[in-house]
PDB file of N, CA and C in Angstrom:
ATOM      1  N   UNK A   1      -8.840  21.965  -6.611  1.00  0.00           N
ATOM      2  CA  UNK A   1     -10.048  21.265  -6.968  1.00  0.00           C
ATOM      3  C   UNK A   1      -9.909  19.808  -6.539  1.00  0.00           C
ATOM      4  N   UNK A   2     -10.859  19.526  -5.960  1.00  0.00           N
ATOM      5  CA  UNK A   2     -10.937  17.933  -5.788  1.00  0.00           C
ATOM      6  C   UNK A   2     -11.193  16.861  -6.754  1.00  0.00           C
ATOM      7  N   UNK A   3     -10.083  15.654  -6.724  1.00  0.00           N
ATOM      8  CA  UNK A   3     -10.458  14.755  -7.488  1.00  0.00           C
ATOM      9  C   UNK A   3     -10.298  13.645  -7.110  1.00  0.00           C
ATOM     10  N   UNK A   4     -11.482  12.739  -7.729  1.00  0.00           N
ATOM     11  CA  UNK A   4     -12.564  11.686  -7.456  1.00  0.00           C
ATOM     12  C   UNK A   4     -11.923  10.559  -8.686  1.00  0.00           C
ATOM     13  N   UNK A   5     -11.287   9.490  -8.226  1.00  0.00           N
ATOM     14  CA  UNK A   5     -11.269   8.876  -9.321  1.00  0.00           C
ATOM     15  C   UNK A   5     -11.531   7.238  -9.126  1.00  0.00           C
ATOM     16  N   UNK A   6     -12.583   6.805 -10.200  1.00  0.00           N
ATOM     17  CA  UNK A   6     -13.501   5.601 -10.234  1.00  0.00           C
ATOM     18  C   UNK A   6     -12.710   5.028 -11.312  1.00  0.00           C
ATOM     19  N   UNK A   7     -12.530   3.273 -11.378  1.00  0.00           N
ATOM     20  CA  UNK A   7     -11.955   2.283 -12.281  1.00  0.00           C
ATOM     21  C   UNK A   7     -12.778   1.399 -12.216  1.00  0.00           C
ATOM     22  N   UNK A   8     -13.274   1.064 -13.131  1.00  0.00           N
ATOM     23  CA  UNK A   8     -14.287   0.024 -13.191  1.00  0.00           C
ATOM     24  C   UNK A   8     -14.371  -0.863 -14.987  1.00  0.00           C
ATOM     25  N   UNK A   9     -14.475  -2.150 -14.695  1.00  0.00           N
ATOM     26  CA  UNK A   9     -14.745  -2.557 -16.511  1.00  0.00           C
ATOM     27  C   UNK A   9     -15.704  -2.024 -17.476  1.00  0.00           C
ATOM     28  N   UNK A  10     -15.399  -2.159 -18.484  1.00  0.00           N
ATOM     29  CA  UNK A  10     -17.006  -2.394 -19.250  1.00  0.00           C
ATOM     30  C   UNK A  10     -18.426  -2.521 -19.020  1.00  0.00           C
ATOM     31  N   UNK A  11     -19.447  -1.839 -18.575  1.00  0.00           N
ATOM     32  CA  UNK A  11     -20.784  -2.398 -18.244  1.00  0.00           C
ATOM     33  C   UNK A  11     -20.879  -2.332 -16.800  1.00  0.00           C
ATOM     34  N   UNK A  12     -19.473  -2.145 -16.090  1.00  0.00           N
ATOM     35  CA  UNK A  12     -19.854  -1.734 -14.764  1.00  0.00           C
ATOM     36  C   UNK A  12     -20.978  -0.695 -13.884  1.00  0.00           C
ATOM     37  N   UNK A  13     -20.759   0.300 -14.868  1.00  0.00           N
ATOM     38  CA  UNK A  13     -21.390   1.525 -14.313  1.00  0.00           C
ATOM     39  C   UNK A  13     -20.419   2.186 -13.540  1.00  0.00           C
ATOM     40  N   UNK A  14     -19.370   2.267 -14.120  1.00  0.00           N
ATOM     41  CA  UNK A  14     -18.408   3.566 -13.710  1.00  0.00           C
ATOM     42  C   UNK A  14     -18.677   4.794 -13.979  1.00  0.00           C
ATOM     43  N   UNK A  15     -18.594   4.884 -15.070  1.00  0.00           N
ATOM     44  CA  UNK A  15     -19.258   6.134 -15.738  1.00  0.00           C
ATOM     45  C   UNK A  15     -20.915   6.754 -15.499  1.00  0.00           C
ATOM     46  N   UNK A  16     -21.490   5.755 -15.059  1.00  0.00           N
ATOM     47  CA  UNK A  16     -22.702   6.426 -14.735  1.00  0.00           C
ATOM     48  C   UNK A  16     -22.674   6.813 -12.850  1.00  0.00           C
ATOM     49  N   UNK A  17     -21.873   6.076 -12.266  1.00  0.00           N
ATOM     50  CA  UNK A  17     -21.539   6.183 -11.054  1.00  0.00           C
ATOM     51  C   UNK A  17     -20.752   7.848 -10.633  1.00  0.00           C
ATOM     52  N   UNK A  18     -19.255   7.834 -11.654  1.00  0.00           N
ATOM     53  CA  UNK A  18     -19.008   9.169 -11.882  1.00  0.00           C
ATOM     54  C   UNK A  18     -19.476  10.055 -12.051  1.00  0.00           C
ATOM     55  N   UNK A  19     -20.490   9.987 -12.987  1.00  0.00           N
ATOM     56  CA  UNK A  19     -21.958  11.373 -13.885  1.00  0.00           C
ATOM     57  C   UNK A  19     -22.160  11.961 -12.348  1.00  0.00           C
ATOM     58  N   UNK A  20     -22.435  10.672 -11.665  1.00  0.00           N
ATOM     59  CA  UNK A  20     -23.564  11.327 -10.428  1.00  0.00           C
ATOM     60  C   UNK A  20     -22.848  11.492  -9.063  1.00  0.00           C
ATOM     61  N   UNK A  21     -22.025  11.343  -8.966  1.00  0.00           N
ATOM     62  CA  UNK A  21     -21.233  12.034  -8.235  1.00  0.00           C
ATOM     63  C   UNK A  21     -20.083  13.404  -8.389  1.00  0.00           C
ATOM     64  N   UNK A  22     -19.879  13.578  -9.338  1.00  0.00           N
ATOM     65  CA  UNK A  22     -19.590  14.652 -10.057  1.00  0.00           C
ATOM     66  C   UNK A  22     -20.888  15.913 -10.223  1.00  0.00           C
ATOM     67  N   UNK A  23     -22.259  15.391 -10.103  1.00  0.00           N
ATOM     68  CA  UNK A  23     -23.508  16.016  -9.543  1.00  0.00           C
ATOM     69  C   UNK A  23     -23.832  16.553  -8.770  1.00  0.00           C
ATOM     70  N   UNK A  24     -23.427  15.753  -7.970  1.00  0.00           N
ATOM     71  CA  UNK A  24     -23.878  15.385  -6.526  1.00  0.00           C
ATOM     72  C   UNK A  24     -22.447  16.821  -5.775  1.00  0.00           C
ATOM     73  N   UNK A  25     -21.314  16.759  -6.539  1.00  0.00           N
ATOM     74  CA  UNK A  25     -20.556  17.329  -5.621  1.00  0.00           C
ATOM     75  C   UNK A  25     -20.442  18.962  -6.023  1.00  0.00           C
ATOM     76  N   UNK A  26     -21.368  18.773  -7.235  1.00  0.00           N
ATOM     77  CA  UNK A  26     -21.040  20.098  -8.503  1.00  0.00           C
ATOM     78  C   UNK A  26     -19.836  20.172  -8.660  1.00  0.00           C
ATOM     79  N   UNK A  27     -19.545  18.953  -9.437  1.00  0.00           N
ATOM     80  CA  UNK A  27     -17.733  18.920  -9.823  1.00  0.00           C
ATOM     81  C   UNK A  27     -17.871  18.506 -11.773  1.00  0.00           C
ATOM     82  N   UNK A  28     -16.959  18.606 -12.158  1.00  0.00           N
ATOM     83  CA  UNK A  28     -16.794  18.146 -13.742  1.00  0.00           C
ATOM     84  C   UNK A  28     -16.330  16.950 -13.573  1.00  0.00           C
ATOM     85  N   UNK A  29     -17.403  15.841 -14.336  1.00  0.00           N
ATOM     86  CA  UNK A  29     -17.009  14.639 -14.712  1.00  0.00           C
ATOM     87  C   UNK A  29     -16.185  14.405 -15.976  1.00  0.00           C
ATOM     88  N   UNK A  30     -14.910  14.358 -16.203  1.00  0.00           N
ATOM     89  CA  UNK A  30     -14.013  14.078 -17.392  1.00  0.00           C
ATOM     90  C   UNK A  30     -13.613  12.072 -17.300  1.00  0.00           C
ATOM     91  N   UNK A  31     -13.910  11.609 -18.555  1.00  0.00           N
ATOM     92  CA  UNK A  31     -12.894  10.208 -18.478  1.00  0.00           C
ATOM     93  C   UNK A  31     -12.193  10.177 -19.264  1.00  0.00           C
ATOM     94  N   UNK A  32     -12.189   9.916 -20.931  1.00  0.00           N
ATOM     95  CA  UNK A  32     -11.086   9.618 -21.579  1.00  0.00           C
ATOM     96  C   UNK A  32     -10.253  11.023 -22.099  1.00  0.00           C
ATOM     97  N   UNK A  33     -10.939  11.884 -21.566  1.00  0.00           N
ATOM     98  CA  UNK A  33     -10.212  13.749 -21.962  1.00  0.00           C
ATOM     99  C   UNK A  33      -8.772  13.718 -21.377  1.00  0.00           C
ATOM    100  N   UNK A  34      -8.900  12.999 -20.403  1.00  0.00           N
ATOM    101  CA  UNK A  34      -7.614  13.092 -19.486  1.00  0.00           C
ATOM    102  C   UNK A  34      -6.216  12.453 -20.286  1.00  0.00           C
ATOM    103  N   UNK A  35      -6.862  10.918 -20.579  1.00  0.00           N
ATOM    104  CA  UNK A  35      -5.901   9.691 -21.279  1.00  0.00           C
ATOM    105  C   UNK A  35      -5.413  10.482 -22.625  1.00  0.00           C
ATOM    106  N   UNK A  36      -6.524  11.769 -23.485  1.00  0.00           N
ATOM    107  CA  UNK A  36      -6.185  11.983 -25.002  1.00  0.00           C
ATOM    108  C   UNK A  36      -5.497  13.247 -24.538  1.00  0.00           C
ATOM    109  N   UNK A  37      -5.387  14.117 -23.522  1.00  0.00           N
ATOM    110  CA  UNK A  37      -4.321  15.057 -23.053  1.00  0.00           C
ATOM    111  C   UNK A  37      -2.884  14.700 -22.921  1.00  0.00           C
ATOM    112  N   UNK A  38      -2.803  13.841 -22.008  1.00  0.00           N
ATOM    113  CA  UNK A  38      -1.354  12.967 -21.706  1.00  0.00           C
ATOM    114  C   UNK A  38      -1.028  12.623 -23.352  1.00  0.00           C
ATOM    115  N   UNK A  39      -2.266  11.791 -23.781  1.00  0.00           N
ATOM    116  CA  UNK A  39      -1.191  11.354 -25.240  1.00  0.00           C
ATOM    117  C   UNK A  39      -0.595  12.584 -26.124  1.00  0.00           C
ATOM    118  N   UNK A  40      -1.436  13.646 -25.887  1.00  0.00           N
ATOM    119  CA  UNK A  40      -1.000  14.988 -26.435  1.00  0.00           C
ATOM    120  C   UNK A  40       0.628  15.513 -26.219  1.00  0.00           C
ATOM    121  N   UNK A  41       0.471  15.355 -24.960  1.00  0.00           N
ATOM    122  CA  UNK A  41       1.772  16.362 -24.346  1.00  0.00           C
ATOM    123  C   UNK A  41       3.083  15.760 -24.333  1.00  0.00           C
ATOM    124  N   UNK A  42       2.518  13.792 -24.793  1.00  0.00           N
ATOM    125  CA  UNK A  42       3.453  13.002 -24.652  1.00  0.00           C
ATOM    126  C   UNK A  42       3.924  12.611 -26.381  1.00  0.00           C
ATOM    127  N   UNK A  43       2.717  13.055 -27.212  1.00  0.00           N
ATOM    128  CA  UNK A  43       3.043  12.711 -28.633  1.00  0.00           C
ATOM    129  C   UNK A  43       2.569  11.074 -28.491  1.00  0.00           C
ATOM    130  N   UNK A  44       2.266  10.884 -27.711  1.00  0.00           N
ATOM    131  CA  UNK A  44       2.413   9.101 -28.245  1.00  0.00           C
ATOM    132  C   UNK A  44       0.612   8.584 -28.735  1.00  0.00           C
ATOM    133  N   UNK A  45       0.118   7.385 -28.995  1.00  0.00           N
ATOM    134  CA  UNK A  45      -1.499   7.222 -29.250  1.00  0.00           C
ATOM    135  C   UNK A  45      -2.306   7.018 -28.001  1.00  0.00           C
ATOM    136  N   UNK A  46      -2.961   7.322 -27.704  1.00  0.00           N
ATOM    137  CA  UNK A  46      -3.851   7.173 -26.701  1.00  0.00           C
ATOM    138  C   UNK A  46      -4.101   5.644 -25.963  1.00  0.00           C
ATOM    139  N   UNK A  47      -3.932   5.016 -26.883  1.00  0.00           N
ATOM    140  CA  UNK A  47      -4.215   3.572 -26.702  1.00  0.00           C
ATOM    141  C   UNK A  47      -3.141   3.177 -25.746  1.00  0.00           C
ATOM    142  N   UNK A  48      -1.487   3.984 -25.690  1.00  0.00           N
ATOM    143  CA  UNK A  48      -0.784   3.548 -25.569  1.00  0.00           C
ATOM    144  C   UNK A  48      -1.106   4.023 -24.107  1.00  0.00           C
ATOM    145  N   UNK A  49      -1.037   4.782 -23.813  1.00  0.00           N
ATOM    146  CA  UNK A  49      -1.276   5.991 -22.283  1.00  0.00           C
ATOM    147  C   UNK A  49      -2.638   4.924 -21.550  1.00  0.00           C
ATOM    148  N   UNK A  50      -3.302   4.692 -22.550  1.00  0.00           N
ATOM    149  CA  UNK A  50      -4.604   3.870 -21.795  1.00  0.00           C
ATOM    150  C   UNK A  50      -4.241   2.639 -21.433  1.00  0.00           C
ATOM    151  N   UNK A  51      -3.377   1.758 -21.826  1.00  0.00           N
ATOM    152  CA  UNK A  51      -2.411   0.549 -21.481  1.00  0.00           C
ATOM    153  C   UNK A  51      -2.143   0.766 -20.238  1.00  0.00           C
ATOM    154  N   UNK A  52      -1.330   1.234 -20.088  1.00  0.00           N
ATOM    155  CA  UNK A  52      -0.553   1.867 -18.917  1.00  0.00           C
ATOM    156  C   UNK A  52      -1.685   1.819 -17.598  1.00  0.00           C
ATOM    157  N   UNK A  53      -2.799   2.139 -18.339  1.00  0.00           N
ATOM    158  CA  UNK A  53      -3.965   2.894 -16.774  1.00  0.00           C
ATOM    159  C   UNK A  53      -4.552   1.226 -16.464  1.00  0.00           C
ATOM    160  N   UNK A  54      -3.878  -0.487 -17.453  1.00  0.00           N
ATOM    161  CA  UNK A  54      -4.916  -1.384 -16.936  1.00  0.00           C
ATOM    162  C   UNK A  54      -4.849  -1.904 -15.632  1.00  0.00           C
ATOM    163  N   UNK A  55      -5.829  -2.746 -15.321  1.00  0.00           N
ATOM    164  CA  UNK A  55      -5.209  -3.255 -14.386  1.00  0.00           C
ATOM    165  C   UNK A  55      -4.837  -4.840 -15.211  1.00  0.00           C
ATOM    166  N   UNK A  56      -3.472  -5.651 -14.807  1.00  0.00           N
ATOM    167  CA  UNK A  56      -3.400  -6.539 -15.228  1.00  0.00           C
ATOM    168  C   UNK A  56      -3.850  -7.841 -14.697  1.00  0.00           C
ATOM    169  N   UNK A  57      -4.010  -9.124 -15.628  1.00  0.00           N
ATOM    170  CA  UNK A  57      -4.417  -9.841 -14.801  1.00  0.00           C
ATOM    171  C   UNK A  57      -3.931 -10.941 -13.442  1.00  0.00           C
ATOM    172  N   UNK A  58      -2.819 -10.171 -13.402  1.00  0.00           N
ATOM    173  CA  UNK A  58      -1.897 -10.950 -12.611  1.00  0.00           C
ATOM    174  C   UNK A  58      -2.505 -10.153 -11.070  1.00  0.00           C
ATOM    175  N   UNK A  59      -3.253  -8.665 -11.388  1.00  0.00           N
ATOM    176  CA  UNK A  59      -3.450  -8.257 -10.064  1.00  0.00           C
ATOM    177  C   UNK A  59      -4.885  -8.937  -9.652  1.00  0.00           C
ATOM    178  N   UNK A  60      -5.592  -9.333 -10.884  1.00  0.00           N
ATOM    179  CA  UNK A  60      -6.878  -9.769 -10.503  1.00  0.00           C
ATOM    180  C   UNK A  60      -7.088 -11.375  -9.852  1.00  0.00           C
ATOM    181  N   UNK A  61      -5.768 -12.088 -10.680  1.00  0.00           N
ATOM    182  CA  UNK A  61      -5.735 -13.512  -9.746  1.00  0.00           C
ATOM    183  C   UNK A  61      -5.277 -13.342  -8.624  1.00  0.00           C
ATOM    184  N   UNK A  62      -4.258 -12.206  -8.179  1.00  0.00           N
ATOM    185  CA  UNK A  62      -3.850 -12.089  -6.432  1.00  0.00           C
ATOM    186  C   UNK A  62      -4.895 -12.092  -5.495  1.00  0.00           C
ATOM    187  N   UNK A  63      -5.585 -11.345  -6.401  1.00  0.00           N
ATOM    188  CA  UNK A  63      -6.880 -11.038  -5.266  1.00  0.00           C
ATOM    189  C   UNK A  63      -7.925 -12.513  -5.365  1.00  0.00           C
ATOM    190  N   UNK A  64      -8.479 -13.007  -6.584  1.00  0.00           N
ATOM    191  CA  UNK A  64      -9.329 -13.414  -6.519  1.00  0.00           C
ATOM    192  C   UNK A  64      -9.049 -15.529  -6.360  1.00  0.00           C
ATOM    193  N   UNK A  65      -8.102 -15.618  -6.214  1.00  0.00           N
ATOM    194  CA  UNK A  65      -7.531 -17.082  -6.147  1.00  0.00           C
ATOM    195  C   UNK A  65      -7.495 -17.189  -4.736  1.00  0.00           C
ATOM    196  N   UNK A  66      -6.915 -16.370  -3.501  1.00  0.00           N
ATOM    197  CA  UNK A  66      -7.093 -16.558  -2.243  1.00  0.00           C
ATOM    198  C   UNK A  66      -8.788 -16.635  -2.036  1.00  0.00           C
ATOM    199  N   UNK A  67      -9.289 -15.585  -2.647  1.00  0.00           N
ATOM    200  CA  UNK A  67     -10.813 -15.876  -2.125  1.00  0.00           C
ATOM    201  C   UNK A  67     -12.030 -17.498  -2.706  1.00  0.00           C
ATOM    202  N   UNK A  68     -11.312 -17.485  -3.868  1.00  0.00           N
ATOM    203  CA  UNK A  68     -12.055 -18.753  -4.497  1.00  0.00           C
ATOM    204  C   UNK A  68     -11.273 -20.268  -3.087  1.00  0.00           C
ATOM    205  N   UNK A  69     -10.094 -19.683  -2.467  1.00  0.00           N
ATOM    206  CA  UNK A  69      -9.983 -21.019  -1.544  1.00  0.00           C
ATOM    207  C   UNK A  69     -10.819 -20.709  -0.518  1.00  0.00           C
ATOM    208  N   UNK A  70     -10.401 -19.950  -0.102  1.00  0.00           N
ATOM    209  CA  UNK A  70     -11.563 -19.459   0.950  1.00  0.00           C
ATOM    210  C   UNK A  70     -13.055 -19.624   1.091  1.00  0.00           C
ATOM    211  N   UNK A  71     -13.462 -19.478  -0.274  1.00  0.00           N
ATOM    212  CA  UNK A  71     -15.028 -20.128  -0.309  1.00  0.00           C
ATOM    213  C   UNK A  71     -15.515 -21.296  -0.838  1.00  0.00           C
ATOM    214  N   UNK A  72     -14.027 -22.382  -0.898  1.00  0.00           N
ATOM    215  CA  UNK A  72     -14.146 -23.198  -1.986  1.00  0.00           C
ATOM    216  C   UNK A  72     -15.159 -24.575  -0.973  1.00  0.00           C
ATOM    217  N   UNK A  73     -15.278 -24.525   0.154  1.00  0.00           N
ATOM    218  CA  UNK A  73     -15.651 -25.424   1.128  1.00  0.00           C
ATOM    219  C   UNK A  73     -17.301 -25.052   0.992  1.00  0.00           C
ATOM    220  N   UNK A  74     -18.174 -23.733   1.055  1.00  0.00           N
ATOM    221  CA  UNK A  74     -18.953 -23.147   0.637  1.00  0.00           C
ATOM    222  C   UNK A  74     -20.469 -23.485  -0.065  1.00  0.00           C
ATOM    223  N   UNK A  75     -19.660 -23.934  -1.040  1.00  0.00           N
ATOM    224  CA  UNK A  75     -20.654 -24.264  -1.971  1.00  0.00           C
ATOM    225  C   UNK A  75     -21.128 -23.511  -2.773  1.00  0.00           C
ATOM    226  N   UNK A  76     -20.544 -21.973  -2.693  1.00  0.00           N
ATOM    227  CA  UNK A  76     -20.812 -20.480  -3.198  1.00  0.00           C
ATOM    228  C   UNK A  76     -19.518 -21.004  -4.919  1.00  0.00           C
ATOM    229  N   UNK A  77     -20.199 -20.655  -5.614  1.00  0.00           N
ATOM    230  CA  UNK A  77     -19.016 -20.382  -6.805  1.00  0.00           C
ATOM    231  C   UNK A  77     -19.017 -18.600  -7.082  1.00  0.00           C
ATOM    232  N   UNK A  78     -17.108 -18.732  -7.324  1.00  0.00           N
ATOM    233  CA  UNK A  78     -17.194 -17.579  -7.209  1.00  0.00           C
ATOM    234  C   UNK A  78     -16.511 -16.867  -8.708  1.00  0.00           C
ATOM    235  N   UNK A  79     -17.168 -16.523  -9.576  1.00  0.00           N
ATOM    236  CA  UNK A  79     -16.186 -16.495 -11.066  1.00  0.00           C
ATOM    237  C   UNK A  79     -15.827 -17.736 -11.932  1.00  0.00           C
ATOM    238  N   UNK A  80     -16.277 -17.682 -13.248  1.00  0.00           N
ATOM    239  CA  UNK A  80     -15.318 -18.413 -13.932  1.00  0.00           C
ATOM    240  C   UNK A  80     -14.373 -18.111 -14.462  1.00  0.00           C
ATOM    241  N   UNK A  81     -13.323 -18.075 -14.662  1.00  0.00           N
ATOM    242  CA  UNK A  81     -12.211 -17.111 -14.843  1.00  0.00           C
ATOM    243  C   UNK A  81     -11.283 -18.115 -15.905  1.00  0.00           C
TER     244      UNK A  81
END
């Protein structure tokens, strides 16, 4: 079976992005079923297994500190962070 996997924040529209492609492919859309399985098989809380899946913010300044120089000449603002 094929799998499709979307990461996105809060309010993104991950989950509604998933719904419809999981539609679209006639596939099963699962999200947190997966994270409360693992905590199952692992005994540990879910919260803990869901830690594990963040991204941290050390990966989000790699990315987004080269680009704020990059557009800093611009006049574009990019994030307040």
């Amino acid at each position: 079976m094929p799998v499709i996997t979307i990461r996105g924040l809060t309010g993104s529209g991950a989950g509604e992005i998933g719904r419809e492609v999981a539609r679209l492919i006639n596939g099963e859309y699962v999200d947190r079923e997966v994270i409360a399985e693992v905590a199952a098989l692992l005994k540990r809380p879910a919260e803990q297994i869901a830690e594990k899946e963040r991204v941290s913010p050390g990966v989000f300044n790699r990315i987004i500190i080269p680009l704020r120089k990059i557009i800093s000449g611009s006049g574009t603002k990019l994030f307040d962070h």
